[in-house]
PDB file of N, CA and C in Angstrom:
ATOM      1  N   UNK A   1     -48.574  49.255 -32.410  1.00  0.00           N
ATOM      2  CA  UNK A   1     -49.675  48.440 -31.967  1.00  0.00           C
ATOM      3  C   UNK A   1     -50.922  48.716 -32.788  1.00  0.00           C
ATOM      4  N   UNK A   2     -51.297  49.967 -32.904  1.00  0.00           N
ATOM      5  CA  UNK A   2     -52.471  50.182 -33.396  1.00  0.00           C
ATOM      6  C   UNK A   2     -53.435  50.713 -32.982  1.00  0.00           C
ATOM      7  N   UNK A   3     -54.663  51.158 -33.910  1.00  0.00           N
ATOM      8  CA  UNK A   3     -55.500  51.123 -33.549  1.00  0.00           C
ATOM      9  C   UNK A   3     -56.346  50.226 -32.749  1.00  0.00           C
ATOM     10  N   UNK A   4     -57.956  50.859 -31.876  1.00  0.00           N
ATOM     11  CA  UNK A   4     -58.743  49.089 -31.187  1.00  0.00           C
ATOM     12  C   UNK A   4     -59.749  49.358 -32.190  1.00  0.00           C
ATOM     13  N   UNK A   5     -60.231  48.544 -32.588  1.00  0.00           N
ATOM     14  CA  UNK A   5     -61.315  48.221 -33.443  1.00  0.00           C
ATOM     15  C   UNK A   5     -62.578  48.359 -32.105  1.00  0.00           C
ATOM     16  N   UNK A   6     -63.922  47.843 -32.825  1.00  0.00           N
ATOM     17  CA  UNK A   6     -64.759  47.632 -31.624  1.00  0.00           C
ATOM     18  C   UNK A   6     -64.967  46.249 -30.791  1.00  0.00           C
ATOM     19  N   UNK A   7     -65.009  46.262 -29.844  1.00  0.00           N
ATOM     20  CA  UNK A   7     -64.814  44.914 -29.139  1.00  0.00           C
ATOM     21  C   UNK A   7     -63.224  44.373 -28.826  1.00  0.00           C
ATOM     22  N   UNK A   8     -62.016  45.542 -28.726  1.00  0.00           N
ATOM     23  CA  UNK A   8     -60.869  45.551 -28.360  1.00  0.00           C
ATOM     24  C   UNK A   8     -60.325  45.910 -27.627  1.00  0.00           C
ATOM     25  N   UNK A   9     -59.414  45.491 -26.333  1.00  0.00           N
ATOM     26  CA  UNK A   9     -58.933  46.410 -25.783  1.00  0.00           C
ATOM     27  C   UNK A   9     -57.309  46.258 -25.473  1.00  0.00           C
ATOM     28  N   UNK A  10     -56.552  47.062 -24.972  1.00  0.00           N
ATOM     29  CA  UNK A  10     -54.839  46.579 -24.609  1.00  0.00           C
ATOM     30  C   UNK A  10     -54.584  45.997 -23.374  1.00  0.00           C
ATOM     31  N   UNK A  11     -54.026  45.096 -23.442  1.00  0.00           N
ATOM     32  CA  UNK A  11     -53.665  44.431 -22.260  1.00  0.00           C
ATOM     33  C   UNK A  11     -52.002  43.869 -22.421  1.00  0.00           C
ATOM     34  N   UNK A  12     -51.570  43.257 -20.958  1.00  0.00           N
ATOM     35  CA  UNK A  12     -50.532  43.049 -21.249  1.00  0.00           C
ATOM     36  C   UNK A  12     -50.494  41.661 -21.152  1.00  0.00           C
ATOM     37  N   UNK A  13     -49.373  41.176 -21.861  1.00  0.00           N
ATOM     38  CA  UNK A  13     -48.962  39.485 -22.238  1.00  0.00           C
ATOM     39  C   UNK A  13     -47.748  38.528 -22.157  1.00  0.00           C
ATOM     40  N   UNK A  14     -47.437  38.042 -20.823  1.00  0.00           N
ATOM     41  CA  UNK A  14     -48.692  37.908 -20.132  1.00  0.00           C
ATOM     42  C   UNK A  14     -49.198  38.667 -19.405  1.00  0.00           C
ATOM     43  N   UNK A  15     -50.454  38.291 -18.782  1.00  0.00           N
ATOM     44  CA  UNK A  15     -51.329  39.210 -17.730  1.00  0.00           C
ATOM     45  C   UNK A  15     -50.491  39.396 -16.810  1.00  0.00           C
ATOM     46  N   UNK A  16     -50.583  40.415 -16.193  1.00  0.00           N
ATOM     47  CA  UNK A  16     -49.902  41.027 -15.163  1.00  0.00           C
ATOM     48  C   UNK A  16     -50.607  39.835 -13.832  1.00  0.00           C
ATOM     49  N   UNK A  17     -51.498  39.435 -13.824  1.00  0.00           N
ATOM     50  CA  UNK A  17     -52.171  38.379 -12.635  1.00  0.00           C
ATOM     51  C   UNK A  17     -51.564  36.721 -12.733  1.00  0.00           C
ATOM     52  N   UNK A  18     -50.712  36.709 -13.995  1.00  0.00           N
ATOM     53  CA  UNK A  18     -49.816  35.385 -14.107  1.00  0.00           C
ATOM     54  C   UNK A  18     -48.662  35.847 -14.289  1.00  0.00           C
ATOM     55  N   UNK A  19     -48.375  37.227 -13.642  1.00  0.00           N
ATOM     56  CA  UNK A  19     -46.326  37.115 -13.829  1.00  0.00           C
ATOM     57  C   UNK A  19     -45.801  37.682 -15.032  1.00  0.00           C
ATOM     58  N   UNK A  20     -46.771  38.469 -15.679  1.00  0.00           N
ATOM     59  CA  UNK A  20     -46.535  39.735 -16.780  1.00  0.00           C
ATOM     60  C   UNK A  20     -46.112  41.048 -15.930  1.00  0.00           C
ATOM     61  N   UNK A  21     -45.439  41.839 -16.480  1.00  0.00           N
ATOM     62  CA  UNK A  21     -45.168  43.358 -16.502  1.00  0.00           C
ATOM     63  C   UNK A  21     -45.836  43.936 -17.142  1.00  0.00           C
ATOM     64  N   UNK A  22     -46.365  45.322 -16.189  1.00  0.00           N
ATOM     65  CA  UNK A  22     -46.604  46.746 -16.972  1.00  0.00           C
ATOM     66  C   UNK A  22     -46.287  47.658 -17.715  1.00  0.00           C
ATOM     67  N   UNK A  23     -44.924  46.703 -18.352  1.00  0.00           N
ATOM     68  CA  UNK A  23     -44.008  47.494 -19.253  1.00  0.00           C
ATOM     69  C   UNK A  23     -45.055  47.560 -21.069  1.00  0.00           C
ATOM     70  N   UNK A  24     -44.483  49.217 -21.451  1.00  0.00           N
ATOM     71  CA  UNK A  24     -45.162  49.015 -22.919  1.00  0.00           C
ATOM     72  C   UNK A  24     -45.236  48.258 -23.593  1.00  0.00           C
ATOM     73  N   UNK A  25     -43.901  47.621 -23.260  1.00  0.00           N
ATOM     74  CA  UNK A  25     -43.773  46.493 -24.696  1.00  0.00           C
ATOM     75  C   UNK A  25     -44.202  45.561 -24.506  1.00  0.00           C
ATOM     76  N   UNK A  26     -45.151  44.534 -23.466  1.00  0.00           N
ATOM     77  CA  UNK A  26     -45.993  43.712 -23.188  1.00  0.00           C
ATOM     78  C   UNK A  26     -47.326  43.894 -23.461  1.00  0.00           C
ATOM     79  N   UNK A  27     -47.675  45.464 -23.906  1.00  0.00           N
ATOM     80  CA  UNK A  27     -49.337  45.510 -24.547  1.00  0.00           C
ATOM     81  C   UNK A  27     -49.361  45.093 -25.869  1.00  0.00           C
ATOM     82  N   UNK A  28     -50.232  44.380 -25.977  1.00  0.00           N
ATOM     83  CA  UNK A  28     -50.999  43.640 -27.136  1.00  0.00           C
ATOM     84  C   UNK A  28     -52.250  44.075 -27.464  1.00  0.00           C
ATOM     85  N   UNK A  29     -52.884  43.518 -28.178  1.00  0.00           N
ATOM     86  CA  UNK A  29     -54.513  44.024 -28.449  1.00  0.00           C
ATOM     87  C   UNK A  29     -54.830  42.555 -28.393  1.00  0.00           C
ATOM     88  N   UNK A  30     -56.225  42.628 -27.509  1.00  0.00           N
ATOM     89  CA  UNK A  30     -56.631  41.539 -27.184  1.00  0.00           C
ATOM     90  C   UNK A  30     -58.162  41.613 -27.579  1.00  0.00           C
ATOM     91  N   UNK A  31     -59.185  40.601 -28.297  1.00  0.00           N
ATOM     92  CA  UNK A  31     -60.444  41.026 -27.866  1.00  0.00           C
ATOM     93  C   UNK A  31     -60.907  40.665 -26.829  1.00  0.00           C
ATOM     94  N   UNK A  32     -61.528  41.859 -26.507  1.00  0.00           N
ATOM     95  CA  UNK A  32     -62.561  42.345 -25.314  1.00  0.00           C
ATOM     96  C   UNK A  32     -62.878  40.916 -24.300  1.00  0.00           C
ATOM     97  N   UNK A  33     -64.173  41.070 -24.649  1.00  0.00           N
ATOM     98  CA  UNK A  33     -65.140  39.808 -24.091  1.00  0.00           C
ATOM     99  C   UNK A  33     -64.313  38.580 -23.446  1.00  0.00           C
ATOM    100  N   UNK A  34     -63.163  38.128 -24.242  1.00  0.00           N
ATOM    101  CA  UNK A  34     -62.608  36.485 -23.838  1.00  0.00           C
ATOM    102  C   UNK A  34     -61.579  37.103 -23.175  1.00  0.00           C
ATOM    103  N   UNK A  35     -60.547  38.257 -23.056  1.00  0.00           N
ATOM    104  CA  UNK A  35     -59.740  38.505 -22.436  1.00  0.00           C
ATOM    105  C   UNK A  35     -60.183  39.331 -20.755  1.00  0.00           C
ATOM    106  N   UNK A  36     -61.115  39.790 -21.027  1.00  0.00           N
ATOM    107  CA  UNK A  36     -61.892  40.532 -19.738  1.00  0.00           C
ATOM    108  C   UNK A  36     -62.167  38.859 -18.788  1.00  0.00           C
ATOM    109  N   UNK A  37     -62.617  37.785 -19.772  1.00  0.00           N
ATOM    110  CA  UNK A  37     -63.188  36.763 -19.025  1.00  0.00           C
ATOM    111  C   UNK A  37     -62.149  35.916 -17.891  1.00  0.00           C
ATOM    112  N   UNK A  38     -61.072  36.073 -18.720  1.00  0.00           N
ATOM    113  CA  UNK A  38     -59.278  35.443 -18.435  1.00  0.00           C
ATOM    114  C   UNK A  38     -58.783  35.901 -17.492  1.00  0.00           C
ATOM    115  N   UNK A  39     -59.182  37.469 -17.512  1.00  0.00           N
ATOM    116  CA  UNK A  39     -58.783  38.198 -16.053  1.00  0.00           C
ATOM    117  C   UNK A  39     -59.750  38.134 -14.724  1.00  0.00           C
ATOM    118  N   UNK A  40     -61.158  37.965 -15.182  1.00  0.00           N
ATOM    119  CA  UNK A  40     -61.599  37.363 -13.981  1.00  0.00           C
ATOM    120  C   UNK A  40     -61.657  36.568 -13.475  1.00  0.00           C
ATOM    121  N   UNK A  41     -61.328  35.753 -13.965  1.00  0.00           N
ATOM    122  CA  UNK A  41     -60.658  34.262 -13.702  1.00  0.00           C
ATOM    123  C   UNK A  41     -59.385  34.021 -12.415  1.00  0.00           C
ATOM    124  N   UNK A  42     -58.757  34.984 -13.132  1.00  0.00           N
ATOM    125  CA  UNK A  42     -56.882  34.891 -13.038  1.00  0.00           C
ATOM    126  C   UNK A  42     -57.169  36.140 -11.667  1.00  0.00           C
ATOM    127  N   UNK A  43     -57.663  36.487 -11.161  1.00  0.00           N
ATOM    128  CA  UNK A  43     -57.763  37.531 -10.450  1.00  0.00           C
ATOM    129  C   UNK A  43     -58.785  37.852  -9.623  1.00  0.00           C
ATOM    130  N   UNK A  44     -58.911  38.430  -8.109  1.00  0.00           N
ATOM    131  CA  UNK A  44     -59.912  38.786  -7.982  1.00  0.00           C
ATOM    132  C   UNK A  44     -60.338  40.003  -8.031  1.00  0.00           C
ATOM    133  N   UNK A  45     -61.687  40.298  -8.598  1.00  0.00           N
ATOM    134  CA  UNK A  45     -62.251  41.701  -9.612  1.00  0.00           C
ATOM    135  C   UNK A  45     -62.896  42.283  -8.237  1.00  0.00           C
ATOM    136  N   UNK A  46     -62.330  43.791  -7.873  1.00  0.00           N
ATOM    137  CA  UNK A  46     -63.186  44.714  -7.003  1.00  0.00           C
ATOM    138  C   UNK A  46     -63.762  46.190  -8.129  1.00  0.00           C
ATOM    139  N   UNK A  47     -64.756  46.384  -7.144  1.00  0.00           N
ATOM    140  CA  UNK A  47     -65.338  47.657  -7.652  1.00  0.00           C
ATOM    141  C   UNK A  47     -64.797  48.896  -7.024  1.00  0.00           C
ATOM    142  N   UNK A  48     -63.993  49.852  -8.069  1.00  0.00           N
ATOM    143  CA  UNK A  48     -63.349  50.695  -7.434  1.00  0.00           C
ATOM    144  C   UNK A  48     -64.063  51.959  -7.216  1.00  0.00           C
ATOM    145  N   UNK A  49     -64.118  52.580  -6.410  1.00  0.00           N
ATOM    146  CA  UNK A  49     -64.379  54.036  -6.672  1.00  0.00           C
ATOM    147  C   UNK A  49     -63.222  54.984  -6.898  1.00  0.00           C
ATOM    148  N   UNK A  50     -63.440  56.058  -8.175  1.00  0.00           N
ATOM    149  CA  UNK A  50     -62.672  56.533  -9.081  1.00  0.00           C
ATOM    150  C   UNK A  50     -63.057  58.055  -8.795  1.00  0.00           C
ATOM    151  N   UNK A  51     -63.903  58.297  -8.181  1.00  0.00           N
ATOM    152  CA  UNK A  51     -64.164  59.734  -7.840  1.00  0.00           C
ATOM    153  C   UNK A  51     -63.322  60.343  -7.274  1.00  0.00           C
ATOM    154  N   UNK A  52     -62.417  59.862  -6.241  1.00  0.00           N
ATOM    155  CA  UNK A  52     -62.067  60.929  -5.303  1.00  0.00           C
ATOM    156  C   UNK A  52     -60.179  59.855  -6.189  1.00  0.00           C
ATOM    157  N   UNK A  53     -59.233  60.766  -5.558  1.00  0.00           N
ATOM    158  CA  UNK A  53     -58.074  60.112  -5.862  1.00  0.00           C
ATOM    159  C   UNK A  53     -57.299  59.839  -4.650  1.00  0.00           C
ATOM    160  N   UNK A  54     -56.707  58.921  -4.060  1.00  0.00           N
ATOM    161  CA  UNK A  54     -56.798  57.638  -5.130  1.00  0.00           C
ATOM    162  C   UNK A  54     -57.890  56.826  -4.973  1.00  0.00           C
ATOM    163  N   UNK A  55     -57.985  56.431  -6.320  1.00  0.00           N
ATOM    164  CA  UNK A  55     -59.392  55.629  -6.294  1.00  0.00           C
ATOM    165  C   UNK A  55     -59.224  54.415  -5.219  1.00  0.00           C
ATOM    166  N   UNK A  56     -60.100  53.901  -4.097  1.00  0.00           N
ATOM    167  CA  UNK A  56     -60.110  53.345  -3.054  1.00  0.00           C
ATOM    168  C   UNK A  56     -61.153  51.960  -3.767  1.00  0.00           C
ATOM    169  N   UNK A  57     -60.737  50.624  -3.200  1.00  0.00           N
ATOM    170  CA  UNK A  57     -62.208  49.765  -3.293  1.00  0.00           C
ATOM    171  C   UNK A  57     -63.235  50.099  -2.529  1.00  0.00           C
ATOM    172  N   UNK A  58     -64.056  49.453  -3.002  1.00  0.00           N
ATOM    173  CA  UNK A  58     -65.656  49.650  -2.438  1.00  0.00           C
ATOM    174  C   UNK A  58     -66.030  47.894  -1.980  1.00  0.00           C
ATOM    175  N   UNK A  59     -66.132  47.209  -3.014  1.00  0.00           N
ATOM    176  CA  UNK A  59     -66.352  46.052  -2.434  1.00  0.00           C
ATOM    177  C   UNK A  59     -65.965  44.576  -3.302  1.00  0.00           C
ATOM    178  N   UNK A  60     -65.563  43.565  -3.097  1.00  0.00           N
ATOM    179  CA  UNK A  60     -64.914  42.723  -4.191  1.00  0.00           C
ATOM    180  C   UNK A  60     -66.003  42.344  -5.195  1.00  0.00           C
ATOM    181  N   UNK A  61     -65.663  41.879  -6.008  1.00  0.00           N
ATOM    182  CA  UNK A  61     -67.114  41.486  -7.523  1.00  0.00           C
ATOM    183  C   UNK A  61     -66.678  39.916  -7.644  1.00  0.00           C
ATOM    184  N   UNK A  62     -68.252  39.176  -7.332  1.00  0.00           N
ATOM    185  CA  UNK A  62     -68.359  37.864  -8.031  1.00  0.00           C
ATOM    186  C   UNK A  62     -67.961  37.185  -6.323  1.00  0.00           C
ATOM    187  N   UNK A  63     -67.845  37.567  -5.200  1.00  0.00           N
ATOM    188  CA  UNK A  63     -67.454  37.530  -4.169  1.00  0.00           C
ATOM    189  C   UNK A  63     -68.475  36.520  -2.835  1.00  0.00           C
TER     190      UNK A  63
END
């Protein structure tokens, strides 16, 4: 796969929110910005808290 450049990140393809797997071989490199946008779209985005384990929601985003 590679390196991420800046403004890159891995995701899987398809998105796991249209019926993709979390399997390795479905990560791709996607840029950032338009693929972050696709998933909020395709999904609804909560704010997690990551402090304690397991990270629990806090409250949904864009809601």
């Amino acid at each position: 796969m590679g390196k991420l450049a800046v403004g890159q990140i891995y995701g899987c393809k398809p998105i796991v929110a249209l019926g993709g797997n979390r399997a390795l071989e479905s990560l791709t490199i996607y840029d950032a910005l338009p693929h972050m946008v696709i998933l909020g779209q395709a999904h609804d985005m909560q704010l997690m808290e990551n402090a304690a384990f397991p990270p629990r929601p806090v409250r949904g985003i864009g809601s």
